[in-house]
PDB file of N, CA and C in Angstrom:
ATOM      1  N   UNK A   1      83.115 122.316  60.367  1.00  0.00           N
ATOM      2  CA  UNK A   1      83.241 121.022  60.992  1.00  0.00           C
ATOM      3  C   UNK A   1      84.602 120.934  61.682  1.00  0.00           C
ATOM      4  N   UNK A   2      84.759 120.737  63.038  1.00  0.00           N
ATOM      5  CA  UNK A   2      86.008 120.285  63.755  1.00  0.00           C
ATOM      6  C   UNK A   2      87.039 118.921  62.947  1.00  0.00           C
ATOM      7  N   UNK A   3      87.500 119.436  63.204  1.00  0.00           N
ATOM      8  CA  UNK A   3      89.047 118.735  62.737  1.00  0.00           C
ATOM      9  C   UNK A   3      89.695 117.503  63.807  1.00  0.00           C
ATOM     10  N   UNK A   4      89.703 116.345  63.334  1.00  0.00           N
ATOM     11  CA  UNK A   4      89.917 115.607  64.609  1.00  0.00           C
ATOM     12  C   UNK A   4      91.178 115.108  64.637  1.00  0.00           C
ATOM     13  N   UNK A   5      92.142 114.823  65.609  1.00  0.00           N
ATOM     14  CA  UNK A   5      93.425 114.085  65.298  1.00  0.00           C
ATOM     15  C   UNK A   5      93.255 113.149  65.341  1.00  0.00           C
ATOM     16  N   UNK A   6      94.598 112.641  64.732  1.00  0.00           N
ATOM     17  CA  UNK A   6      94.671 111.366  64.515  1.00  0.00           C
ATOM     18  C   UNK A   6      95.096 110.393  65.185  1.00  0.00           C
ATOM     19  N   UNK A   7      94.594 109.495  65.342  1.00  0.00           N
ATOM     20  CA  UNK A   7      95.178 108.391  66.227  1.00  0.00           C
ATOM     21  C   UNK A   7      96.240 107.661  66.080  1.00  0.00           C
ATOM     22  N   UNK A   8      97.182 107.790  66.364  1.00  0.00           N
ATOM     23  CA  UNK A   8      98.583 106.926  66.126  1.00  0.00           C
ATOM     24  C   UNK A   8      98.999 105.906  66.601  1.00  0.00           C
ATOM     25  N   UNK A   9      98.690 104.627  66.406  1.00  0.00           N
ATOM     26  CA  UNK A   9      98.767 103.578  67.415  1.00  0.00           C
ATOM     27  C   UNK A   9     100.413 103.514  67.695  1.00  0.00           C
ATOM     28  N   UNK A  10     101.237 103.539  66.818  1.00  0.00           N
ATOM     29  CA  UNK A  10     102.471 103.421  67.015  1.00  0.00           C
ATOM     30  C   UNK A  10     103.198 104.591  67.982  1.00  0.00           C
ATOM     31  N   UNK A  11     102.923 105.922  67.754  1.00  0.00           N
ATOM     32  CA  UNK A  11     103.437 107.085  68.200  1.00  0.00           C
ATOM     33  C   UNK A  11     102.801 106.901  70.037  1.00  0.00           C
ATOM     34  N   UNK A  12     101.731 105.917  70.236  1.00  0.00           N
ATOM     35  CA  UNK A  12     100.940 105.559  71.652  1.00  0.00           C
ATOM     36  C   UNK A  12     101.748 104.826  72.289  1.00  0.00           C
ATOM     37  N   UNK A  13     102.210 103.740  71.412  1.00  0.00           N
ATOM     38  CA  UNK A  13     103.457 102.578  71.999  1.00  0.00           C
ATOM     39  C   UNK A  13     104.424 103.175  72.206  1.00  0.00           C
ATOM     40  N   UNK A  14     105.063 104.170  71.620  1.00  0.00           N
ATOM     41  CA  UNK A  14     106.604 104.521  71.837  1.00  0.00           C
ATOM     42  C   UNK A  14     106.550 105.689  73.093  1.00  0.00           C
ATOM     43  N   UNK A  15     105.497 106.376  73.237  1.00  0.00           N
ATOM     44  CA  UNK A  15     105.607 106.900  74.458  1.00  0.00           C
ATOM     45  C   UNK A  15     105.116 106.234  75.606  1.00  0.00           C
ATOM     46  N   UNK A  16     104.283 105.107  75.185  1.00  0.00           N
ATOM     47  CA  UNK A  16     103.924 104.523  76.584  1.00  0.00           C
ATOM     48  C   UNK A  16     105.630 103.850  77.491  1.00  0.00           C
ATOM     49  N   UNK A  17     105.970 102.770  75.894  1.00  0.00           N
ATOM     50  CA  UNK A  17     107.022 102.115  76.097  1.00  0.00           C
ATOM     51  C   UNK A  17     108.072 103.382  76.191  1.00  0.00           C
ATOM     52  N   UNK A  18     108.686 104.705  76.550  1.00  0.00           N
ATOM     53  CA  UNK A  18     109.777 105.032  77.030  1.00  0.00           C
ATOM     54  C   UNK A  18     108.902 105.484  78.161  1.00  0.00           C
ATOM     55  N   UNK A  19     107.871 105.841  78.414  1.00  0.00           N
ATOM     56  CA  UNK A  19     107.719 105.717  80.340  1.00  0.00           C
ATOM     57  C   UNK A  19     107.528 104.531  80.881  1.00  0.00           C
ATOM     58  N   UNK A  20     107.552 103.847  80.677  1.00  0.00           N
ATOM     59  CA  UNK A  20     107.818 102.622  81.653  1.00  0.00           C
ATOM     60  C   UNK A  20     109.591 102.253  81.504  1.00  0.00           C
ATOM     61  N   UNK A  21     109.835 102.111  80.958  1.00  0.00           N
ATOM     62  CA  UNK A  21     111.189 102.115  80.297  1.00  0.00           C
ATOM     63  C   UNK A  21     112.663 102.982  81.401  1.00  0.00           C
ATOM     64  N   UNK A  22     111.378 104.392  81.093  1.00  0.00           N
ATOM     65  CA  UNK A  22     112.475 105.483  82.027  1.00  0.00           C
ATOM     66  C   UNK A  22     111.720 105.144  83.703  1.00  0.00           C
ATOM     67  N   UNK A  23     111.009 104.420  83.888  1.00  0.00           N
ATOM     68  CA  UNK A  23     110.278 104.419  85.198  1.00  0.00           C
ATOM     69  C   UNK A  23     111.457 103.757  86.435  1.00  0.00           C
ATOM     70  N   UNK A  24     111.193 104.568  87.298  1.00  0.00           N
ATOM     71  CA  UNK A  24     112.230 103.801  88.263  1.00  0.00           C
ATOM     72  C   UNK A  24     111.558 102.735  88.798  1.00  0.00           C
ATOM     73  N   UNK A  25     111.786 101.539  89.401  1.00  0.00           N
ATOM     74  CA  UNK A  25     110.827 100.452  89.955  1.00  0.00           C
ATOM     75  C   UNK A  25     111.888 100.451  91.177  1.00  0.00           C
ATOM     76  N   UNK A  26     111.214  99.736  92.064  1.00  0.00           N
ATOM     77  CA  UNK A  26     111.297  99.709  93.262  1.00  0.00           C
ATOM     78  C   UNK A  26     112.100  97.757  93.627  1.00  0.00           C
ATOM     79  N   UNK A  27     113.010  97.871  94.541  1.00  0.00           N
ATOM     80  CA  UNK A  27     113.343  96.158  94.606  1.00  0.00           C
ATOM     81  C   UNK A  27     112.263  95.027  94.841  1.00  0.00           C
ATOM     82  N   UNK A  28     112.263  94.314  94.627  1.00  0.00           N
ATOM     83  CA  UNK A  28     111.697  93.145  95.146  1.00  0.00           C
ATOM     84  C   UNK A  28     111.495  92.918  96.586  1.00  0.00           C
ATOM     85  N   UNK A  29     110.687  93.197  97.568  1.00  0.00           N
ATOM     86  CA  UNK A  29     110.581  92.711  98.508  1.00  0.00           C
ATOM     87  C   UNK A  29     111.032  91.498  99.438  1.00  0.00           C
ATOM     88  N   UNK A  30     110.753  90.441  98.099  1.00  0.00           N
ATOM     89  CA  UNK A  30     110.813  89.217  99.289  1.00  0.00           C
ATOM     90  C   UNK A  30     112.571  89.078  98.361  1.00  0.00           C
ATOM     91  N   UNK A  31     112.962  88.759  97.327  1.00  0.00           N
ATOM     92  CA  UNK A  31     114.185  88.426  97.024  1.00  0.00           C
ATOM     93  C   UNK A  31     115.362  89.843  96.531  1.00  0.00           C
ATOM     94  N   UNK A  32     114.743  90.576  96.607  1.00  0.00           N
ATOM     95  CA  UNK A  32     115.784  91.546  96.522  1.00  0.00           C
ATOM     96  C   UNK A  32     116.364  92.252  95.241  1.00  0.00           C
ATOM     97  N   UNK A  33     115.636  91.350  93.885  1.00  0.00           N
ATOM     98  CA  UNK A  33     116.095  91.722  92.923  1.00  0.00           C
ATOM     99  C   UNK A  33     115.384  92.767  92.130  1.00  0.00           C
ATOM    100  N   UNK A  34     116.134  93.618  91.613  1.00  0.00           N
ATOM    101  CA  UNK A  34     115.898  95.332  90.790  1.00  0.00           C
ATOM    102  C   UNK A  34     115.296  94.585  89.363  1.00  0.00           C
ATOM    103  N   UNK A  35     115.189  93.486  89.161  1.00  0.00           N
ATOM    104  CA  UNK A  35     114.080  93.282  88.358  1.00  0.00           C
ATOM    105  C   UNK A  35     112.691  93.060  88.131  1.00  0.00           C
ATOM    106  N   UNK A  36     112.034  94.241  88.261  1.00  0.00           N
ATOM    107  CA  UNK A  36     110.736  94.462  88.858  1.00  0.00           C
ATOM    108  C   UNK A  36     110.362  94.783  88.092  1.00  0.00           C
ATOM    109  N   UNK A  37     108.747  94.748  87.662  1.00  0.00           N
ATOM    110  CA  UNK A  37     107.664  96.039  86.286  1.00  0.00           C
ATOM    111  C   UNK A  37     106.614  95.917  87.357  1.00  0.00           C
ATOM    112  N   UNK A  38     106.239  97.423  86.403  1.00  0.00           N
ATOM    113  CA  UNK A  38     104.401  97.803  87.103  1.00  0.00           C
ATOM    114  C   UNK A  38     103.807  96.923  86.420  1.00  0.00           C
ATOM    115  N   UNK A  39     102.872  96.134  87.466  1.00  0.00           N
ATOM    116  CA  UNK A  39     101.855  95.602  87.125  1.00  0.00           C
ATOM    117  C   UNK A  39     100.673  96.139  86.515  1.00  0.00           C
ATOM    118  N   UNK A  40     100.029  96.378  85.261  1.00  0.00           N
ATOM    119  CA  UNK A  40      98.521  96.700  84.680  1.00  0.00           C
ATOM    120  C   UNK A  40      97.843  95.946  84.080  1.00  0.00           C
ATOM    121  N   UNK A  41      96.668  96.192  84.512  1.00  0.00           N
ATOM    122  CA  UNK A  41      95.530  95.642  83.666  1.00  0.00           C
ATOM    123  C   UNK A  41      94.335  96.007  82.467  1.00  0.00           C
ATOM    124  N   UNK A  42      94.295  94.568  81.932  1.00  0.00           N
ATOM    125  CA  UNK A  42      93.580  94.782  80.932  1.00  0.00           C
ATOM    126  C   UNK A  42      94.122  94.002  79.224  1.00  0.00           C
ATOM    127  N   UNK A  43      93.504  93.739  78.492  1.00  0.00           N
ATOM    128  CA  UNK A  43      93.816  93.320  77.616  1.00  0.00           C
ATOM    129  C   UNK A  43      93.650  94.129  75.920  1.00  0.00           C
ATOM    130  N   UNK A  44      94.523  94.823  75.561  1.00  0.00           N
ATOM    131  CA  UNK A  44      94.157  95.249  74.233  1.00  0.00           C
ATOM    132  C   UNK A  44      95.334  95.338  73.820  1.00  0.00           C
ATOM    133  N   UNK A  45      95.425  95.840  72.192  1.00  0.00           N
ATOM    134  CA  UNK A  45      96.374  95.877  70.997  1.00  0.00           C
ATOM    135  C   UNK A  45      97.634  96.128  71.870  1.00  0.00           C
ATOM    136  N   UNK A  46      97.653  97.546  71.872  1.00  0.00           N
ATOM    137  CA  UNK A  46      98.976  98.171  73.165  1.00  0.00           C
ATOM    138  C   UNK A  46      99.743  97.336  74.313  1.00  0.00           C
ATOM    139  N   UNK A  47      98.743  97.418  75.139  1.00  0.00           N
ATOM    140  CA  UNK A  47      99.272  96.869  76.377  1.00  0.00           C
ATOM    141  C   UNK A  47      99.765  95.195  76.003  1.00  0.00           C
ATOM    142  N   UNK A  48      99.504  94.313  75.132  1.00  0.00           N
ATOM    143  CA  UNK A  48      99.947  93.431  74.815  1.00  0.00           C
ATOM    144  C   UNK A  48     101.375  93.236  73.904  1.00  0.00           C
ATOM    145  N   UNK A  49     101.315  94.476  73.537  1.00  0.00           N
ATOM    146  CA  UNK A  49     102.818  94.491  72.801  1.00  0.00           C
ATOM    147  C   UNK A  49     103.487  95.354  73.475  1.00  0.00           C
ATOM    148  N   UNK A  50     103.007  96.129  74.650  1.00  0.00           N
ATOM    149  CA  UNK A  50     103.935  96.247  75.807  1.00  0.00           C
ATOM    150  C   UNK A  50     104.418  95.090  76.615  1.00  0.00           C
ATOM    151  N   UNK A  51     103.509  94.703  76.749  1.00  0.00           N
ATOM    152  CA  UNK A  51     103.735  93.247  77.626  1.00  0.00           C
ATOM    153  C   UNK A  51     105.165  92.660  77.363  1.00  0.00           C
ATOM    154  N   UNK A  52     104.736  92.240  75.934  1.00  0.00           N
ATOM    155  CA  UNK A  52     105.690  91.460  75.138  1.00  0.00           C
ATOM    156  C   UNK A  52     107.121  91.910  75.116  1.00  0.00           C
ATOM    157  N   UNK A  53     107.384  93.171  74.944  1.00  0.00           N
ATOM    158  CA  UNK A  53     108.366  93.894  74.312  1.00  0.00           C
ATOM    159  C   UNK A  53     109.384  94.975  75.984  1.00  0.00           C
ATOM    160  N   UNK A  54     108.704  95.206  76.652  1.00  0.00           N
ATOM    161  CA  UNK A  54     108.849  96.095  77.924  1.00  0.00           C
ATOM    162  C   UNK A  54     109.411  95.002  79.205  1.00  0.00           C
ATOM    163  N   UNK A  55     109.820  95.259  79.716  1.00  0.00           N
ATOM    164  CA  UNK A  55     110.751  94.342  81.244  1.00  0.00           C
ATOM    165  C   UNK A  55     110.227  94.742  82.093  1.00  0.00           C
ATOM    166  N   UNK A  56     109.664  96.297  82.400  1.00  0.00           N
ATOM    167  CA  UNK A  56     108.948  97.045  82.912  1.00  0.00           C
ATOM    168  C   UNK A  56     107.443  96.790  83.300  1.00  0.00           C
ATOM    169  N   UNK A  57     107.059  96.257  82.273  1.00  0.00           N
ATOM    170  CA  UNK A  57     105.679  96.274  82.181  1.00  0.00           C
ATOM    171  C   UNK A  57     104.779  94.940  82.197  1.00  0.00           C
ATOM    172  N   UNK A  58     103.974  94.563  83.421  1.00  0.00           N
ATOM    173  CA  UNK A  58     103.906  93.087  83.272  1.00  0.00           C
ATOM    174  C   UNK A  58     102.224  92.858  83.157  1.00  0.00           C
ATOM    175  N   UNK A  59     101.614  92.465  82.530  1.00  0.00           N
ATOM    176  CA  UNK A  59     100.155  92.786  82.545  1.00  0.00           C
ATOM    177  C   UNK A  59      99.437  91.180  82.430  1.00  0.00           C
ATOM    178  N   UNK A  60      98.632  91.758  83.824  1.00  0.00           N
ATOM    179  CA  UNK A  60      97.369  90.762  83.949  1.00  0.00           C
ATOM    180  C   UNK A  60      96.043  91.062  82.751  1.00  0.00           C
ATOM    181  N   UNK A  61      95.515  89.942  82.898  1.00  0.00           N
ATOM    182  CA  UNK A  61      93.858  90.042  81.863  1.00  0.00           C
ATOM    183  C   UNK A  61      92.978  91.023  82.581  1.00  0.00           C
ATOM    184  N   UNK A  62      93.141  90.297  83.813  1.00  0.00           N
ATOM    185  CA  UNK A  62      91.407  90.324  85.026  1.00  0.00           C
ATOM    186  C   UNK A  62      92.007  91.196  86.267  1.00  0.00           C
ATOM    187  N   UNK A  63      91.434  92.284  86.548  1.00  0.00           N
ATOM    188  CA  UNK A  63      91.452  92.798  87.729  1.00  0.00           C
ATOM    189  C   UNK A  63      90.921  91.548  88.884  1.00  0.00           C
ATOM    190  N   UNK A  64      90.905  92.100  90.266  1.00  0.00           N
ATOM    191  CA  UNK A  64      91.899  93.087  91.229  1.00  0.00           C
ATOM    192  C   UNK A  64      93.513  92.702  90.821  1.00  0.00           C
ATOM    193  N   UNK A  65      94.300  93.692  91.145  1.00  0.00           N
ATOM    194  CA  UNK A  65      95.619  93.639  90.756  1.00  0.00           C
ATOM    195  C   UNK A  65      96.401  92.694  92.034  1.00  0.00           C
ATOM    196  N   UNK A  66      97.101  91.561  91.854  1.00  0.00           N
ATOM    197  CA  UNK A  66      97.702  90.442  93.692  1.00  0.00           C
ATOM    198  C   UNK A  66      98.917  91.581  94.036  1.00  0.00           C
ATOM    199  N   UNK A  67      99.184  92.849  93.082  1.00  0.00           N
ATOM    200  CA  UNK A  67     100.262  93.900  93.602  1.00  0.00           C
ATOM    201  C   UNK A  67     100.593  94.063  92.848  1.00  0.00           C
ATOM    202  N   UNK A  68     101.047  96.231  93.070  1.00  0.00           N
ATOM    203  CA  UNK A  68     101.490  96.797  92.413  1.00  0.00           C
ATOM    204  C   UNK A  68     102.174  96.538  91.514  1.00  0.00           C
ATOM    205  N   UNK A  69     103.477  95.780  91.896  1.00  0.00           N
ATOM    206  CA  UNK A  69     104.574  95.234  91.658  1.00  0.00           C
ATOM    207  C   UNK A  69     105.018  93.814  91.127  1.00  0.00           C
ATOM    208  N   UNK A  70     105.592  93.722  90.060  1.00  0.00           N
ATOM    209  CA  UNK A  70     106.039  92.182  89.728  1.00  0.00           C
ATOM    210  C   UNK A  70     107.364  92.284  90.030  1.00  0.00           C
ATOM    211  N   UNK A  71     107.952  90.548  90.151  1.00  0.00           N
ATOM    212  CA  UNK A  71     109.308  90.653  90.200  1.00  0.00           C
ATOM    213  C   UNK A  71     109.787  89.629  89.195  1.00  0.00           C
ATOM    214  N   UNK A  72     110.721  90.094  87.807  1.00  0.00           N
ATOM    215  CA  UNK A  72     110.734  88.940  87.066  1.00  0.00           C
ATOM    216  C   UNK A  72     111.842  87.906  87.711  1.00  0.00           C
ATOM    217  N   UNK A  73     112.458  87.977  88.922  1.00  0.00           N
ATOM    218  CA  UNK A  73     112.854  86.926  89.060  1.00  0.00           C
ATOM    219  C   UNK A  73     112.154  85.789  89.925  1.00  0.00           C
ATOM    220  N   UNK A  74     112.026  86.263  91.199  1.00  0.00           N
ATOM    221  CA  UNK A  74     111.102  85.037  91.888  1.00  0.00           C
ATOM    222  C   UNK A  74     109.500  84.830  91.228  1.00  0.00           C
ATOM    223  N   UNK A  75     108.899  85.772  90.309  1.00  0.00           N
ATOM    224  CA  UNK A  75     108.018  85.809  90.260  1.00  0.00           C
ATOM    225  C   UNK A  75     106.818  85.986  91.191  1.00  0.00           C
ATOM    226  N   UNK A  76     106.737  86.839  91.571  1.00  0.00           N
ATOM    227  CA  UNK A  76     105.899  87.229  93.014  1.00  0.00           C
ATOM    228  C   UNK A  76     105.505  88.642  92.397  1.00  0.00           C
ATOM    229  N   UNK A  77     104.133  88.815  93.134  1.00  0.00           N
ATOM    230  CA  UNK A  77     103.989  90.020  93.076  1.00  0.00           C
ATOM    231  C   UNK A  77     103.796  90.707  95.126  1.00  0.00           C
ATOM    232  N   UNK A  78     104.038  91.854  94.450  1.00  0.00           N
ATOM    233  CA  UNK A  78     104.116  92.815  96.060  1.00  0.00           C
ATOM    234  C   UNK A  78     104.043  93.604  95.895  1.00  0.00           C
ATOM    235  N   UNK A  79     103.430  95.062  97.162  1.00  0.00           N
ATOM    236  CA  UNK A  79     103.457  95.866  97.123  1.00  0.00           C
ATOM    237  C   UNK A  79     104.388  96.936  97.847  1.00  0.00           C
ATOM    238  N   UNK A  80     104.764  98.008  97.934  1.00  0.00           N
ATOM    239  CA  UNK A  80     105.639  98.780  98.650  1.00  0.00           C
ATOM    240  C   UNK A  80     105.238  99.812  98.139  1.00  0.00           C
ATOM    241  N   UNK A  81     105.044 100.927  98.856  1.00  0.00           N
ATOM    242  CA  UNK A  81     104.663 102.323  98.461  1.00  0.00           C
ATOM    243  C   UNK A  81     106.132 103.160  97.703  1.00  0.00           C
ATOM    244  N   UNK A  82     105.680 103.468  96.728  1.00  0.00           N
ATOM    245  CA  UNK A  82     107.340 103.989  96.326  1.00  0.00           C
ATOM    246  C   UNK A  82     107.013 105.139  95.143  1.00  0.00           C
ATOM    247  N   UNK A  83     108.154 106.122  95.137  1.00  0.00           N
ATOM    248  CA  UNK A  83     107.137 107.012  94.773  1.00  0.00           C
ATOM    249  C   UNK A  83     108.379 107.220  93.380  1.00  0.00           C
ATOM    250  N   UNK A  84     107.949 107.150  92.200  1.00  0.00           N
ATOM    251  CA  UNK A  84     108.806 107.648  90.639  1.00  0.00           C
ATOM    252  C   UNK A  84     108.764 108.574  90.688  1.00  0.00           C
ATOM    253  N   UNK A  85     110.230 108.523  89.592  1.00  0.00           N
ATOM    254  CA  UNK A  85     110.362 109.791  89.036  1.00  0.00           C
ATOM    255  C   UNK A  85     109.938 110.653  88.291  1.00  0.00           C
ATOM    256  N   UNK A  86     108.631 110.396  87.819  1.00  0.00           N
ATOM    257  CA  UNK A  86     107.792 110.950  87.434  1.00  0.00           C
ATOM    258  C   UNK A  86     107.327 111.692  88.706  1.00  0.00           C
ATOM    259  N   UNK A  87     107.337 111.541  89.933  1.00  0.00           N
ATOM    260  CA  UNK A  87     106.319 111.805  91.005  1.00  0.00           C
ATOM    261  C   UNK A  87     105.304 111.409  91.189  1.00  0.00           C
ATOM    262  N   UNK A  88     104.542 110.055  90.539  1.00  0.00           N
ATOM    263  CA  UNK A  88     103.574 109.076  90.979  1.00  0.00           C
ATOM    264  C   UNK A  88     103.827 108.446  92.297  1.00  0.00           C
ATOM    265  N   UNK A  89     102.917 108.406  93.247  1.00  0.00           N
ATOM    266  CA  UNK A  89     103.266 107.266  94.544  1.00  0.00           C
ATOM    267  C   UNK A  89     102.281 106.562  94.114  1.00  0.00           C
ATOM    268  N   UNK A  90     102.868 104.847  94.568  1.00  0.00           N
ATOM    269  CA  UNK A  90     101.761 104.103  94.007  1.00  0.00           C
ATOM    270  C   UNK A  90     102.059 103.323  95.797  1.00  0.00           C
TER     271      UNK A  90
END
């Protein structure tokens, strides 16, 4: 019988939360400010205590996404093609 791993909910959060964390974000469009997170969607255990806990990370319930991009200061979302350091272009 195969051997299955284990699921680590915590060990899931701590690598999700240091890539977003280490993620470069892109300025704000309309106001200019470097306080920006990727916008994702969806609602479960994780992504809600990313939500909570991450600056980075700003999450809607309901798809389509109003942009890539949040800005926690004006609160706007926008898009701009910009490509991390990871090498993702979004």
């Amino acid at each position: 019988m195969a051997e299955y791993e284990t699921y680590d909910r915590e060990q899931v959060y701590k690598e999700q939360y240091r890539r977003f964390m280490n993620m470069e974000v892109p300025p704000c469009t309309r106001c200019g400010s470097g306080a920006t997170a990727s916008v994702q969607v969806g609602v479960i255990g994780i992504t809600i205590r990313l939500a909570a806990t991450c600056s980075k990370f700003k999450l809607i319930p309901n798809g389509p996404k109003p942009g890539e991009w949040f800005c926690q200061s004006c609160g706007k979302f926008f898009d701009v093609p910009y490509k991390s350091n990871e090498g993702a272009t979004t």
